[in-house]
Protein backbone atom coordinates (compact mmCIF):
# COMPACT_ATOMS: atom_id res chain seq x y z
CA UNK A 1 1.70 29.99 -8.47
CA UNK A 2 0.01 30.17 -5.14
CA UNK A 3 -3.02 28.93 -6.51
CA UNK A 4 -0.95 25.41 -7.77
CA UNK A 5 0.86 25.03 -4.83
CA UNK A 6 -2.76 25.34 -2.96
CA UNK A 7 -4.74 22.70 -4.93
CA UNK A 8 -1.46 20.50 -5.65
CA UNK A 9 -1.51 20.29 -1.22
CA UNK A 10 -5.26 19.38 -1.39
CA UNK A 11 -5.22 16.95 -4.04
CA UNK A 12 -2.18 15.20 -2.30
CA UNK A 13 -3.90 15.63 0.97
CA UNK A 14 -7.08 13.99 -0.72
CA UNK A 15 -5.28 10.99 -1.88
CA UNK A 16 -3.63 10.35 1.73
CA UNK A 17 -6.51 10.38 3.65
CA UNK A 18 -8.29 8.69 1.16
CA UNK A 19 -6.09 5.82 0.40
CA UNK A 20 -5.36 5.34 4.30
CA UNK A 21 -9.57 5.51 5.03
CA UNK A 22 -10.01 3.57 1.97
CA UNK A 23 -7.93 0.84 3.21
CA UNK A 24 -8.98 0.75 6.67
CA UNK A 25 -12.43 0.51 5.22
CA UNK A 26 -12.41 -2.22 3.26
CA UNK A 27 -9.85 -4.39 5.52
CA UNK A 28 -12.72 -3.46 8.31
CA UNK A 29 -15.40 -4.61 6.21
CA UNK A 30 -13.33 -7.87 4.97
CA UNK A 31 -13.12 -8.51 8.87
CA UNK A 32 -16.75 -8.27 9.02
CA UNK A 33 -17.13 -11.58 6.95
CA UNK A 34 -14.06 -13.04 8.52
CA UNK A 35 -11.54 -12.50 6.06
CA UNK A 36 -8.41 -11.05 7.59
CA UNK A 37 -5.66 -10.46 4.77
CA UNK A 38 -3.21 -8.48 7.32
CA UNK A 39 -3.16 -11.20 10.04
CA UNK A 40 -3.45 -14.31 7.61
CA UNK A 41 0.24 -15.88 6.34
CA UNK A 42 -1.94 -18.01 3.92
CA UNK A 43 -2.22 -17.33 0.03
CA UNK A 44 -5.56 -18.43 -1.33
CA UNK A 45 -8.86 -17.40 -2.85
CA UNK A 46 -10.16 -16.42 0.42
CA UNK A 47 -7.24 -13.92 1.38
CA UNK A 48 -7.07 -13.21 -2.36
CA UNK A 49 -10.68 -11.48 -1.68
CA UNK A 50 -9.53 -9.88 1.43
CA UNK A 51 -7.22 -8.11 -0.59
CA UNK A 52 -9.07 -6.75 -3.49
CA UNK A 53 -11.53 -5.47 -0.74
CA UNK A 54 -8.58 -3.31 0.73
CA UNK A 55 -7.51 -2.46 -2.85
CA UNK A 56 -10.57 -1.72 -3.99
CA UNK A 57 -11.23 0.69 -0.42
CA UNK A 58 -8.18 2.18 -1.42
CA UNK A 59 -9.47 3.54 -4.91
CA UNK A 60 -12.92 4.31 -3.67
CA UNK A 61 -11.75 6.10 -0.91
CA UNK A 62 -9.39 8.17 -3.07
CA UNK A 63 -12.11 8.92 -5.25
CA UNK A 64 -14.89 10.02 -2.17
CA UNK A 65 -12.25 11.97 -0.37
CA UNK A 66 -11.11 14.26 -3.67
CA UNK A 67 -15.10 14.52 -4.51
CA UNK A 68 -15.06 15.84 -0.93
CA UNK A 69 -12.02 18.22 -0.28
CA UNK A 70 -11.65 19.76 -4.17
CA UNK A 71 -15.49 19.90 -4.85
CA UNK A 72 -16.51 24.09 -6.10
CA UNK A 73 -12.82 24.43 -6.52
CA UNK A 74 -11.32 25.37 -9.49
């Protein structure tokens, strides 16, 4: 039971930091080519963008960070 409650904490601790980078990551890089989603109160293709870039940061950096912390465990 030790052993669940062990990876359960690193898969959830995987996910946070991963969703939280992710985000940051791809708002950052949507920033980069002037595409602010956070600070914009418009609703159109180009903030549209901005947010599938901090969507899609959010699943890639879920999936880097559990590659990362749960990699050679079982």
């Amino acid at each position: 039971m030790a052993q669940d409650f062990d990876r359960a904490m690193r898969e959830g601790l995987a996910d946070a930091i991963g969703f939280v980078g992710g985000a940051l990551a791809g708002w950052g890089l949507g920033r980069q080519f002037g595409i602010d989603f956070i600070a914009s109160s418009e609703w159109n293709a180009q903030q549209l963008l901005g947010l599938a870039l901090i969507v899609g940061g959010c699943g890639l950096g879920r999936f880097v960070a559990r590659r990362l912390l749960l990699k050679d465990r079982p």
